[in-house]
N, C-alpha and C. Protein backbone atom coordinates (compact mmCIF):
# COMPACT_ATOMS: atom_id res chain seq x y z
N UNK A 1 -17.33 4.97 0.25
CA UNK A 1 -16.05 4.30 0.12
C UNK A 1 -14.95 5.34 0.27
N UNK A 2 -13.99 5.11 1.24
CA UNK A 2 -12.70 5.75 1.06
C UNK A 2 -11.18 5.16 0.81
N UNK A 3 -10.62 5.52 0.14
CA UNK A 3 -8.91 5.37 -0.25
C UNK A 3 -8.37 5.35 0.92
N UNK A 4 -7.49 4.37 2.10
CA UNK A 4 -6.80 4.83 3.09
C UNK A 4 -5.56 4.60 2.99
N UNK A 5 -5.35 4.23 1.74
CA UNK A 5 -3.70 4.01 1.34
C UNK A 5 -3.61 3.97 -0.21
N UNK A 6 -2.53 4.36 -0.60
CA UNK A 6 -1.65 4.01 -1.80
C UNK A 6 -0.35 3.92 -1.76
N UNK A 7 0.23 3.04 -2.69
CA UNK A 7 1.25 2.81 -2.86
C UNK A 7 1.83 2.77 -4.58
N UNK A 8 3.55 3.48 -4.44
CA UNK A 8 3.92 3.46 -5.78
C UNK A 8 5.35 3.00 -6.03
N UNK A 9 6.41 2.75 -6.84
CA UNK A 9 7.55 2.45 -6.91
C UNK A 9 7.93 2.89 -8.20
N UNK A 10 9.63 2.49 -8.46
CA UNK A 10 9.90 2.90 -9.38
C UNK A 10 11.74 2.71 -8.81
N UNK A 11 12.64 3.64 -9.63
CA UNK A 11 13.69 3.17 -9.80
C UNK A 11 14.76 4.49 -9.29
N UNK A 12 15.85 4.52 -9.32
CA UNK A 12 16.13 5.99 -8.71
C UNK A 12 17.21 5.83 -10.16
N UNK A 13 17.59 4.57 -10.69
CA UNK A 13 18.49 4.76 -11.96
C UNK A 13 20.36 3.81 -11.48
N UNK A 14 20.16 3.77 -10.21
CA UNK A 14 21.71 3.62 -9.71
C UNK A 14 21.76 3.20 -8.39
N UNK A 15 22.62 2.55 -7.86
CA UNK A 15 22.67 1.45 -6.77
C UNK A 15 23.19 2.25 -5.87
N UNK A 16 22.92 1.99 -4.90
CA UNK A 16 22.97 2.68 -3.37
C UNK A 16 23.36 2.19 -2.58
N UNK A 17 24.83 2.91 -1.63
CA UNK A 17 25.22 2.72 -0.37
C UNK A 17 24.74 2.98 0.41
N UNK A 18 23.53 1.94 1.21
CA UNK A 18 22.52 2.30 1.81
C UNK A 18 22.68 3.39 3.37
N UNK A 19 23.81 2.64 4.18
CA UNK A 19 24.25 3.14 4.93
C UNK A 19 24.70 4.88 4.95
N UNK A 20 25.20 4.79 3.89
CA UNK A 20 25.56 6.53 3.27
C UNK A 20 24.60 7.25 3.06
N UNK A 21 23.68 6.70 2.32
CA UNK A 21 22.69 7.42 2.14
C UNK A 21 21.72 7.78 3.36
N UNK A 22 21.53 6.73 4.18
CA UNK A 22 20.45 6.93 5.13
C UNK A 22 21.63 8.40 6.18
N UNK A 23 22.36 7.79 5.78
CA UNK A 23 23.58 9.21 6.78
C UNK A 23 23.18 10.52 6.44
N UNK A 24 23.19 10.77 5.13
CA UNK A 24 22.81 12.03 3.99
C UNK A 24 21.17 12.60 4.27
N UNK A 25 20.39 11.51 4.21
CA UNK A 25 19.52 11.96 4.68
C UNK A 25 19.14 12.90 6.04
N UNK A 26 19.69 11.81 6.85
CA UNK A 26 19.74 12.40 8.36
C UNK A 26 20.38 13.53 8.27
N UNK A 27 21.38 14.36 7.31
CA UNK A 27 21.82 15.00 7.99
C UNK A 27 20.77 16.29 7.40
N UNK A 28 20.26 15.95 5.94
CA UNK A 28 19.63 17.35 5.59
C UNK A 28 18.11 17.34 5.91
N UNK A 29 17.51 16.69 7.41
CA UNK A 29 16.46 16.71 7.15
C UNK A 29 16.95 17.51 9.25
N UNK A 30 15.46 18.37 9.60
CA UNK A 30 15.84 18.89 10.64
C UNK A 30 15.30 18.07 12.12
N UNK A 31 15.10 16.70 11.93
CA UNK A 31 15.00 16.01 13.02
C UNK A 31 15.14 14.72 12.70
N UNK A 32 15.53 13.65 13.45
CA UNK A 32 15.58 12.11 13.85
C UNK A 32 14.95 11.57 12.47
N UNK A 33 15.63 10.94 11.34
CA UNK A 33 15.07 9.37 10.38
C UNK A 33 14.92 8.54 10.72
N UNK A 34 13.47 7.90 11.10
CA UNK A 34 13.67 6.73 11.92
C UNK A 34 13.49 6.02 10.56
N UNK A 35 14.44 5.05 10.89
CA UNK A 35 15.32 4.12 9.58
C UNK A 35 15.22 2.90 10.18
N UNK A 36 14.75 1.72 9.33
CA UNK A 36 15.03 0.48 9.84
C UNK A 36 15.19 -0.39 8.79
N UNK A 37 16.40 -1.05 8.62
CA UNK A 37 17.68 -1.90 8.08
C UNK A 37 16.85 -3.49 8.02
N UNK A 38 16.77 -3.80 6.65
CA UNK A 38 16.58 -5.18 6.34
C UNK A 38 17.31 -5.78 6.10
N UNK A 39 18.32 -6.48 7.03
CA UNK A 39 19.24 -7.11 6.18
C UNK A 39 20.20 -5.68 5.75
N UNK A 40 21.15 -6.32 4.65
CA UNK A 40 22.09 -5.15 3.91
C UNK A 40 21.59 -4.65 2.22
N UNK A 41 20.32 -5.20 2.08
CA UNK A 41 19.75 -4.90 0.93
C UNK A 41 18.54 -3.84 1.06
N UNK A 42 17.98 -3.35 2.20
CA UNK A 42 17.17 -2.72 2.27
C UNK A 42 16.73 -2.02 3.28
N UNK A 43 16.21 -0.34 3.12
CA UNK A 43 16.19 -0.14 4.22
C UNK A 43 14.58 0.21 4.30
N UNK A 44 13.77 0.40 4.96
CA UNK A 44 12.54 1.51 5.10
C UNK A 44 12.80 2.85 5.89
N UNK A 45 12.37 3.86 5.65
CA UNK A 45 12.55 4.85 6.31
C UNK A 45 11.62 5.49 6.69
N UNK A 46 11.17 6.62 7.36
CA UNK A 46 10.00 7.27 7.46
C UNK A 46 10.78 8.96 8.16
N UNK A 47 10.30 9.66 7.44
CA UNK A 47 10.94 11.46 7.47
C UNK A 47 10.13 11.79 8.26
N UNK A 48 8.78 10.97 8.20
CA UNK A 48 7.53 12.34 9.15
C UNK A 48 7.21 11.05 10.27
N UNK A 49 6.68 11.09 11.40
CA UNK A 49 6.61 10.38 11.94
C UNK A 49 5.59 9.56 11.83
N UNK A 50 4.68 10.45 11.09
CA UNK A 50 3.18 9.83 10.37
C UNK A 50 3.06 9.92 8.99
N UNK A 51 4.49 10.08 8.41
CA UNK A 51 4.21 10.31 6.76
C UNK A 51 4.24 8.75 6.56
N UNK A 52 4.66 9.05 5.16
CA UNK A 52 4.53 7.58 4.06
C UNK A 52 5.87 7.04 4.83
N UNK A 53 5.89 5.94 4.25
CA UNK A 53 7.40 5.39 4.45
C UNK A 53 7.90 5.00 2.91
N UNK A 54 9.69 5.21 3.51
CA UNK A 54 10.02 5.28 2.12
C UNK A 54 10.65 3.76 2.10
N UNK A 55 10.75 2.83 1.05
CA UNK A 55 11.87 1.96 1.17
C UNK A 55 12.68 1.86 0.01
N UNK A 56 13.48 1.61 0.24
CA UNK A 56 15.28 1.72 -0.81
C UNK A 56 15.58 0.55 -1.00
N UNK A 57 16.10 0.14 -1.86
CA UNK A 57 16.74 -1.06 -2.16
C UNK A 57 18.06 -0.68 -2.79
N UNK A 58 19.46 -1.55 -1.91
CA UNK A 58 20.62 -1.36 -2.96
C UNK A 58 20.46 -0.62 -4.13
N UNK A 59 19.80 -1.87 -4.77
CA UNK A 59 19.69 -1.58 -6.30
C UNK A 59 19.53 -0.53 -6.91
N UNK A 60 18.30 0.15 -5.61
CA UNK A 60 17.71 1.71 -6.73
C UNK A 60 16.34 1.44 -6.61
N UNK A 61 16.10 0.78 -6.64
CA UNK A 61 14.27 0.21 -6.66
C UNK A 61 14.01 0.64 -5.37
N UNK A 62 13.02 1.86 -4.90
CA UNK A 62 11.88 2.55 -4.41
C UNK A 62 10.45 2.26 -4.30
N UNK A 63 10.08 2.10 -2.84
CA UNK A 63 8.55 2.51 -2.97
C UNK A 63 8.15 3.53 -2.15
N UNK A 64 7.44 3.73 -2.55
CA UNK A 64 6.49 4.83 -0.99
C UNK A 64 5.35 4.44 -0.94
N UNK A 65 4.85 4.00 0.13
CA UNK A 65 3.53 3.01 1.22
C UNK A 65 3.12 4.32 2.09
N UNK A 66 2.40 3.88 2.34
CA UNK A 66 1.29 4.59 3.44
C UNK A 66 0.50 5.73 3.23
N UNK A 67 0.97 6.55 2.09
CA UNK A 67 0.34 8.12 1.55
C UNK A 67 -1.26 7.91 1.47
N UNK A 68 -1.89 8.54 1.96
CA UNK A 68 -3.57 7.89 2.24
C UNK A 68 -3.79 8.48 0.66
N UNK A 69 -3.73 9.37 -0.60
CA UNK A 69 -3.74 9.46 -1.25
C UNK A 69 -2.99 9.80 -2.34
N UNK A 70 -3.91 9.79 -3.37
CA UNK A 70 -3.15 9.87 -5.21
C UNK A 70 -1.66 11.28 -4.64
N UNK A 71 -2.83 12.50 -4.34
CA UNK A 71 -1.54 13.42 -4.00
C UNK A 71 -0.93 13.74 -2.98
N UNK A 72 -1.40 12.92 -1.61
CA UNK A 72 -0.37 12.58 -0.60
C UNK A 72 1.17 11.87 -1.02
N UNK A 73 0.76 10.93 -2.25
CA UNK A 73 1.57 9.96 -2.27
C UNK A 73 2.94 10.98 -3.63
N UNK A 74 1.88 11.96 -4.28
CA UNK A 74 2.73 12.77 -5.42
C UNK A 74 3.68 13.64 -4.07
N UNK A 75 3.11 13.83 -2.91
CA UNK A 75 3.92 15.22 -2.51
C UNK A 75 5.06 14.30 -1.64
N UNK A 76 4.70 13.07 -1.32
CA UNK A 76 5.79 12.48 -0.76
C UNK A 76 7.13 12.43 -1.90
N UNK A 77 6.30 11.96 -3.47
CA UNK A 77 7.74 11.83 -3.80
C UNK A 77 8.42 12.96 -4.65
N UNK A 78 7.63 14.25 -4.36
CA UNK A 78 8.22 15.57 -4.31
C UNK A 78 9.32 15.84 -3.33
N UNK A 79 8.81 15.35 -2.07
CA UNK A 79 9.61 15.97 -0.87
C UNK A 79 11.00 14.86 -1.28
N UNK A 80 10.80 13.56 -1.64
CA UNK A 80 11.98 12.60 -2.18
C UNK A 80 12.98 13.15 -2.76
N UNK A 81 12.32 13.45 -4.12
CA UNK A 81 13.19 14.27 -5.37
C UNK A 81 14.14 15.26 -4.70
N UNK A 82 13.35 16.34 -4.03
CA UNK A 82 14.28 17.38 -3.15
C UNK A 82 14.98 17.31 -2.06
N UNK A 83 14.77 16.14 -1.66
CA UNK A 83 15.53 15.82 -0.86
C UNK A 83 17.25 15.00 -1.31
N UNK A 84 16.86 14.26 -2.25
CA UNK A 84 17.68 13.48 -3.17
C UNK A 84 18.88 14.84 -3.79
N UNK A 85 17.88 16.02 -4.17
CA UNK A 85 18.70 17.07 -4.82
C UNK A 85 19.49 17.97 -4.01
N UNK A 86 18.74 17.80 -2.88
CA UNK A 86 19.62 18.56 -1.43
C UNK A 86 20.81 17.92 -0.95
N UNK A 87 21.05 16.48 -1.21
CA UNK A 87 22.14 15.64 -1.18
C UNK A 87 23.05 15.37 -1.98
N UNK A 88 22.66 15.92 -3.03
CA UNK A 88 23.73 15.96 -4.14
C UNK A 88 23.31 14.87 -5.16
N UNK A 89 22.21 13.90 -4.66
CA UNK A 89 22.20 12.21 -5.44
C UNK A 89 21.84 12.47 -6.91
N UNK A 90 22.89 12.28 -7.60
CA UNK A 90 22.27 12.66 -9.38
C UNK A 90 21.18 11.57 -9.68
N UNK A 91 20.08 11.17 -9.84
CA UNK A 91 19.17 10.39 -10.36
C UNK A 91 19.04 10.36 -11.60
N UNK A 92 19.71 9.62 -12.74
CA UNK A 92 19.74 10.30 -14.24
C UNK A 92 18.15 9.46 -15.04
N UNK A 93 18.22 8.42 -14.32
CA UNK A 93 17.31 7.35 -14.65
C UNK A 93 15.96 7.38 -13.89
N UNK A 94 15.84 8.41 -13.36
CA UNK A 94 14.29 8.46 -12.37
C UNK A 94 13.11 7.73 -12.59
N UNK A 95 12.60 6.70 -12.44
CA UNK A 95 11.19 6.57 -12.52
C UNK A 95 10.30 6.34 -11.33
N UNK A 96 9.02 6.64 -11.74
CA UNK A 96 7.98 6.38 -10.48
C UNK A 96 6.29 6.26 -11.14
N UNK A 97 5.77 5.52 -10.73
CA UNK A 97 4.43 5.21 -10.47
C UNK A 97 3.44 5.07 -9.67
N UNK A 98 2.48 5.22 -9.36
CA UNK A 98 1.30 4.69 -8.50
C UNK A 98 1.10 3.19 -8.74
N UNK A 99 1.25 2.26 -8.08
CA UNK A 99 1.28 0.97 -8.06
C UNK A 99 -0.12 0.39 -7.99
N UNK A 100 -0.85 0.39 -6.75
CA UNK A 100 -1.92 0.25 -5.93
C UNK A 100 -2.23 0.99 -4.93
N UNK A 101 -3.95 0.94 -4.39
CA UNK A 101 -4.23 1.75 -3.89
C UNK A 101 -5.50 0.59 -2.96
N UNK A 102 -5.97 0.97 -1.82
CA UNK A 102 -6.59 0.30 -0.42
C UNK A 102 -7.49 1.03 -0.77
N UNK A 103 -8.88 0.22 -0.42
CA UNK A 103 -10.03 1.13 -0.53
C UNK A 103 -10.52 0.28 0.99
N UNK A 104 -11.39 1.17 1.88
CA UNK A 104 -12.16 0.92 2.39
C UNK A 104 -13.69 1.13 2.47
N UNK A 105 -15.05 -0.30 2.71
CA UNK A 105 -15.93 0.50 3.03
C UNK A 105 -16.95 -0.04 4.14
N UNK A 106 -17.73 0.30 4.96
CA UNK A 106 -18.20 -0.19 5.63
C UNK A 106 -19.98 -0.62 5.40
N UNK A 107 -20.21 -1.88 5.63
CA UNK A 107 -21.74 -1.97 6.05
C UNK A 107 -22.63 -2.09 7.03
N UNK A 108 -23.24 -1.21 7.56
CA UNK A 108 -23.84 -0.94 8.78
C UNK A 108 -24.56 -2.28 9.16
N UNK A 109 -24.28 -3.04 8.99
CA UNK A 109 -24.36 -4.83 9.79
C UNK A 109 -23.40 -5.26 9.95
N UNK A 110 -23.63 -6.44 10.85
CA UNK A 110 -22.63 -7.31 10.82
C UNK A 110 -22.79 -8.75 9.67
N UNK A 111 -22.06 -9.42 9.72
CA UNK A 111 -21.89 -10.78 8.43
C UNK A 111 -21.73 -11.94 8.59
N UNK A 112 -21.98 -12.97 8.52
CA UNK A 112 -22.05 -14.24 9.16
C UNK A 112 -21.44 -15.03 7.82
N UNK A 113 -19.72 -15.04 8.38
CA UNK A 113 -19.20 -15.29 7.35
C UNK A 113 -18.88 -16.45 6.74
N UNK A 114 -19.15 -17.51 7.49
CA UNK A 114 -19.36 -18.94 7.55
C UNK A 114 -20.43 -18.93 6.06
N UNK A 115 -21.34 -18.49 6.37
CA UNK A 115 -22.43 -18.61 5.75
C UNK A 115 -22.72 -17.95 4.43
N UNK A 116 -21.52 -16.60 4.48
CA UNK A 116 -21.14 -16.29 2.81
C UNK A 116 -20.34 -17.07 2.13
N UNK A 117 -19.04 -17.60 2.83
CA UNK A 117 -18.57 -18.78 1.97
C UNK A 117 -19.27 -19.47 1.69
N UNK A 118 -20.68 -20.20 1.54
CA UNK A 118 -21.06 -20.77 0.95
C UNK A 118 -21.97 -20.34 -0.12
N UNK A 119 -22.04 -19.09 -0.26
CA UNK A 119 -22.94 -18.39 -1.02
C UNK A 119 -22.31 -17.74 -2.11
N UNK A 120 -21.03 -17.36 -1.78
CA UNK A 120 -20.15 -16.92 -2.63
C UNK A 120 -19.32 -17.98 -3.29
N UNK A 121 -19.05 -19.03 -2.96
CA UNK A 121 -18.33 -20.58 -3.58
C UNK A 121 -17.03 -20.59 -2.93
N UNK A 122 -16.40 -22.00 -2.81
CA UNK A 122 -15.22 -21.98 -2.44
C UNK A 122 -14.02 -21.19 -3.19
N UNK A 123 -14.69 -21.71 -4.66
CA UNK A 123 -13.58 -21.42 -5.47
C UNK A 123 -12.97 -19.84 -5.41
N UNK A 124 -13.93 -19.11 -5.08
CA UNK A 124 -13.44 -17.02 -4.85
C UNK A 124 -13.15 -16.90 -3.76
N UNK A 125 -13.24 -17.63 -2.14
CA UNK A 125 -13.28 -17.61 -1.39
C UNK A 125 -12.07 -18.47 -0.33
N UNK A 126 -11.29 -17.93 0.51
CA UNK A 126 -10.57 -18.33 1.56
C UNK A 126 -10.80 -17.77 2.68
N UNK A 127 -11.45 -18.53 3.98
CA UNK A 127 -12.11 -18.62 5.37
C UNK A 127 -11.40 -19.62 6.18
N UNK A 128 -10.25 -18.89 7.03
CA UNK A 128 -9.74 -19.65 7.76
C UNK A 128 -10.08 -18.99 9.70
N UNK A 129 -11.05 -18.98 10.41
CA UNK A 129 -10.76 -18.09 11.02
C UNK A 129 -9.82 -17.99 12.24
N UNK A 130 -9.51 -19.22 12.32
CA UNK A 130 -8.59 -20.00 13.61
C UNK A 130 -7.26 -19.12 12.95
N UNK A 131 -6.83 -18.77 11.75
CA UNK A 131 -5.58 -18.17 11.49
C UNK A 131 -5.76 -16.60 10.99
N UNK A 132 -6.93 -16.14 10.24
CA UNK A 132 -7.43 -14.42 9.99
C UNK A 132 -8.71 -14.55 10.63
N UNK A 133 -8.77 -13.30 10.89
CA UNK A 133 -10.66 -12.71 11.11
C UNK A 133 -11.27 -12.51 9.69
N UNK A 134 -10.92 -12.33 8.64
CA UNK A 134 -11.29 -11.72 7.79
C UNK A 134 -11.64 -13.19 6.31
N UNK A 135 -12.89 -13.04 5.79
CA UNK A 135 -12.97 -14.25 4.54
C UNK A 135 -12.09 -13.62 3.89
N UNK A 136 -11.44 -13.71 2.77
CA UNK A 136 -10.65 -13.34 1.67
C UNK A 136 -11.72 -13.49 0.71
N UNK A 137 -12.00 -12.95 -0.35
CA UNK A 137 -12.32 -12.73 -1.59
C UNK A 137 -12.44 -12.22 -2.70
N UNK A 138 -12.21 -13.15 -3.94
CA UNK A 138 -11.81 -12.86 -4.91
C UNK A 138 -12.55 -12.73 -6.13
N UNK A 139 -13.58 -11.71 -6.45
CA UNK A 139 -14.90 -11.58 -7.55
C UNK A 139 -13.96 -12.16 -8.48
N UNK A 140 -15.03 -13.12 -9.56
CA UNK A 140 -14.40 -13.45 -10.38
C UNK A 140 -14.27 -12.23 -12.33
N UNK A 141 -13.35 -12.42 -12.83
CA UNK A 141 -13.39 -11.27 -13.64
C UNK A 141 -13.25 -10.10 -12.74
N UNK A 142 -12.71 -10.16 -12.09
CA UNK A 142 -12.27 -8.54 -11.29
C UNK A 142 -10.84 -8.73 -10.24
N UNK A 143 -9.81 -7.93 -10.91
CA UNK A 143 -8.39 -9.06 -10.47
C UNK A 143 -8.37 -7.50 -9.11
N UNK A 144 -9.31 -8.17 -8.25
CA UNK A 144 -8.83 -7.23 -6.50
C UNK A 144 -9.65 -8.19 -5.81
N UNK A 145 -8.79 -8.21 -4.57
CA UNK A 145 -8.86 -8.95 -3.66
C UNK A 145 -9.74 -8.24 -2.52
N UNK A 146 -10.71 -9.15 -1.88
CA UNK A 146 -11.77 -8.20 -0.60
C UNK A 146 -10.97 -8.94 0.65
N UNK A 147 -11.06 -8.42 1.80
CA UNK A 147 -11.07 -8.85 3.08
C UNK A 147 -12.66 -8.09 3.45
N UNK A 148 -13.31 -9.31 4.28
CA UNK A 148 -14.36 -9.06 4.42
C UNK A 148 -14.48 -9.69 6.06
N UNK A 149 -14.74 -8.73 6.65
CA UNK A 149 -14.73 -8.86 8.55
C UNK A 149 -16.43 -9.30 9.41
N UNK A 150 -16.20 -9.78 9.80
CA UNK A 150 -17.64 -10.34 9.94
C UNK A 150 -18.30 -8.98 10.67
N UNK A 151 -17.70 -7.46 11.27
CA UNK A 151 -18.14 -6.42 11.64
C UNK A 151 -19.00 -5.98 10.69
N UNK A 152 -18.42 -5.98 9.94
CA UNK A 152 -19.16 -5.10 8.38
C UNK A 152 -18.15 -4.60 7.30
N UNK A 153 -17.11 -4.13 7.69
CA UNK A 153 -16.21 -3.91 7.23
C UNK A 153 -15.29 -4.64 6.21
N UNK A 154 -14.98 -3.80 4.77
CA UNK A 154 -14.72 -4.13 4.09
C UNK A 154 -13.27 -3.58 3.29
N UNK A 155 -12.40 -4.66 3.22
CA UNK A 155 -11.07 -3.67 2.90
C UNK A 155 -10.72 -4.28 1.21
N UNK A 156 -10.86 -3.09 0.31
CA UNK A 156 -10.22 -4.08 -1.15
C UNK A 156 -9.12 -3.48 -1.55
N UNK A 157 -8.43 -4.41 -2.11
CA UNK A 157 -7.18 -3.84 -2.41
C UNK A 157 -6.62 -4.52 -3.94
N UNK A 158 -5.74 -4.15 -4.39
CA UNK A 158 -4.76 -4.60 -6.07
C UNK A 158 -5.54 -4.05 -7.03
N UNK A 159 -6.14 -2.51 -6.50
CA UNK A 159 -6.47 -1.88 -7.75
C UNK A 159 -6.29 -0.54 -7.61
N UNK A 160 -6.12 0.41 -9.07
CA UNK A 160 -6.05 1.93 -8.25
C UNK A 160 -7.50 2.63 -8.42
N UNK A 161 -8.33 1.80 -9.05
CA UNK A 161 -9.46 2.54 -9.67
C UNK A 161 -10.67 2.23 -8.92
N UNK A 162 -11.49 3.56 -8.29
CA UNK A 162 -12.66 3.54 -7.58
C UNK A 162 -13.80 2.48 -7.75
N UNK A 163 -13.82 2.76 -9.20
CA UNK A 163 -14.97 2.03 -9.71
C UNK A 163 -14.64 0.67 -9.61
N UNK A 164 -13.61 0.15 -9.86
CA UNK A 164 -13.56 -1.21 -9.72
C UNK A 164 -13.78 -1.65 -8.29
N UNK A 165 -13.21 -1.10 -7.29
CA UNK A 165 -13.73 -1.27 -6.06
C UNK A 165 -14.73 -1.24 -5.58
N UNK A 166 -15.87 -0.10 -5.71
CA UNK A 166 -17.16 -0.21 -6.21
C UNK A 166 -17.91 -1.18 -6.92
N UNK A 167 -17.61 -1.46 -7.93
CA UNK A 167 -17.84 -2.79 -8.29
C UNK A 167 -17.28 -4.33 -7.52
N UNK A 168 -16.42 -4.40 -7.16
CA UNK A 168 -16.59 -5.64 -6.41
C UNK A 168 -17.65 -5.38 -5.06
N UNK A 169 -17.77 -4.14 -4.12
CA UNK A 169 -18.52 -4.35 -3.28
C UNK A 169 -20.02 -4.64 -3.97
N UNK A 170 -20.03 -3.96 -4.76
CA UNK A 170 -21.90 -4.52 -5.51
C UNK A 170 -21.83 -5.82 -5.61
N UNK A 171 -20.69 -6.54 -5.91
CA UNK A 171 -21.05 -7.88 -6.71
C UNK A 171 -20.82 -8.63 -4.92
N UNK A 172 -20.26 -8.24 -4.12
CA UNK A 172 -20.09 -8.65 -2.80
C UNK A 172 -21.45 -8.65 -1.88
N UNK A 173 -22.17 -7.34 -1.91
CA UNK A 173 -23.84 -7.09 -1.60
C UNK A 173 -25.01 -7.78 -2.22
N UNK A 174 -24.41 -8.33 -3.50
CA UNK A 174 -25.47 -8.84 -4.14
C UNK A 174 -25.69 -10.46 -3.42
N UNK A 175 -24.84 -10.92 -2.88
CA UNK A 175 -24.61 -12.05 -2.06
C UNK A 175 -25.61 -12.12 -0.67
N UNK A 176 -25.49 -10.59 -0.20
CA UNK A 176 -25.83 -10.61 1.25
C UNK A 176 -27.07 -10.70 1.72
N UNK A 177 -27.70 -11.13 2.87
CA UNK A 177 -29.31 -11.29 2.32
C UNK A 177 -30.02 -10.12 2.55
């Protein structure tokens, strides 16, 4: 099993002129922010062209997405902080967390997924394939969600902890014939 994402948020303390800021940025960083504008409430950004992405809200409310790990995702919001401090932005109210984290894992078969929804029950289970490739499922007593690909491949996610991911794929294998 591997981690190919985490994600965390938190607060910067104080509301933001988004426009200004994304300016500030650009100017103390030494190449191109590619920045993209939601509306006037939000922006996403990305500093590296393959780093995390950052997103801002007016408000102050922060996340950072994409960091493939626990301390990919700490050094992104290192490089944040110093960057924030290179701009002058006082943050008096800082907070941040690890939110969730993507686990992937693969099973060297393929899955005939028609045929696990019925093995697994409707009730944990959403199989639409005319609209996803993927069953959705939901172990019961275990609050993370599987996408399960009829390749083999297995993506879980709404947890930060290995073992729980681990554990839903056991309780997912124990299904399979």
């Amino acid at each position: 099993m591997e981690i190919v994402s985490t994600m965390g948020s938190g607060s910067l303390g104080r509301e933001l002129d988004l426009d200004v800021f994304v300016d500030a940025l650009q100017e103390a960083v030494d190449h191109d922010v590619a920045a993209n504008f939601s509306g006037s409430g939000m922006v996403t950004v990305r500093l590296d062209p393959d780093g995390a992405a950052y997103q801002f809200y007016r408000t102050g409310t922060i996340q950072i997405r994409g960091a493939k790990t626990e301390a990919d995702l700490g050094a992104a919001q290192s490089r944040l902080l110093d960057l924030l401090d290179e701009i002058g932005l006082e943050v008096p109210d800082y907070s941040f967390e690890q939110r969730t984290a993507v686990f992937m894992e693969t099973f060297d078969r393929s899955i005939d997924l028609e045929r696990l929804v019925l093995k697994l029950g409707l009730e944990q289970t959403e199989y639409e394939p005319e609209q996803f490739p993927a069953l959705i499922y939901r172990p019961p007593e275990l609050d993370v969600t599987l996408l399960v690909f009829s390749s083999g491949k297995i993506i879980i996610g709404g947890t930060m902890s290995e073992a729980t991911a681990r554990e839903a794929v056991e309780r997912l294998a124990s299904h399979l014939d």
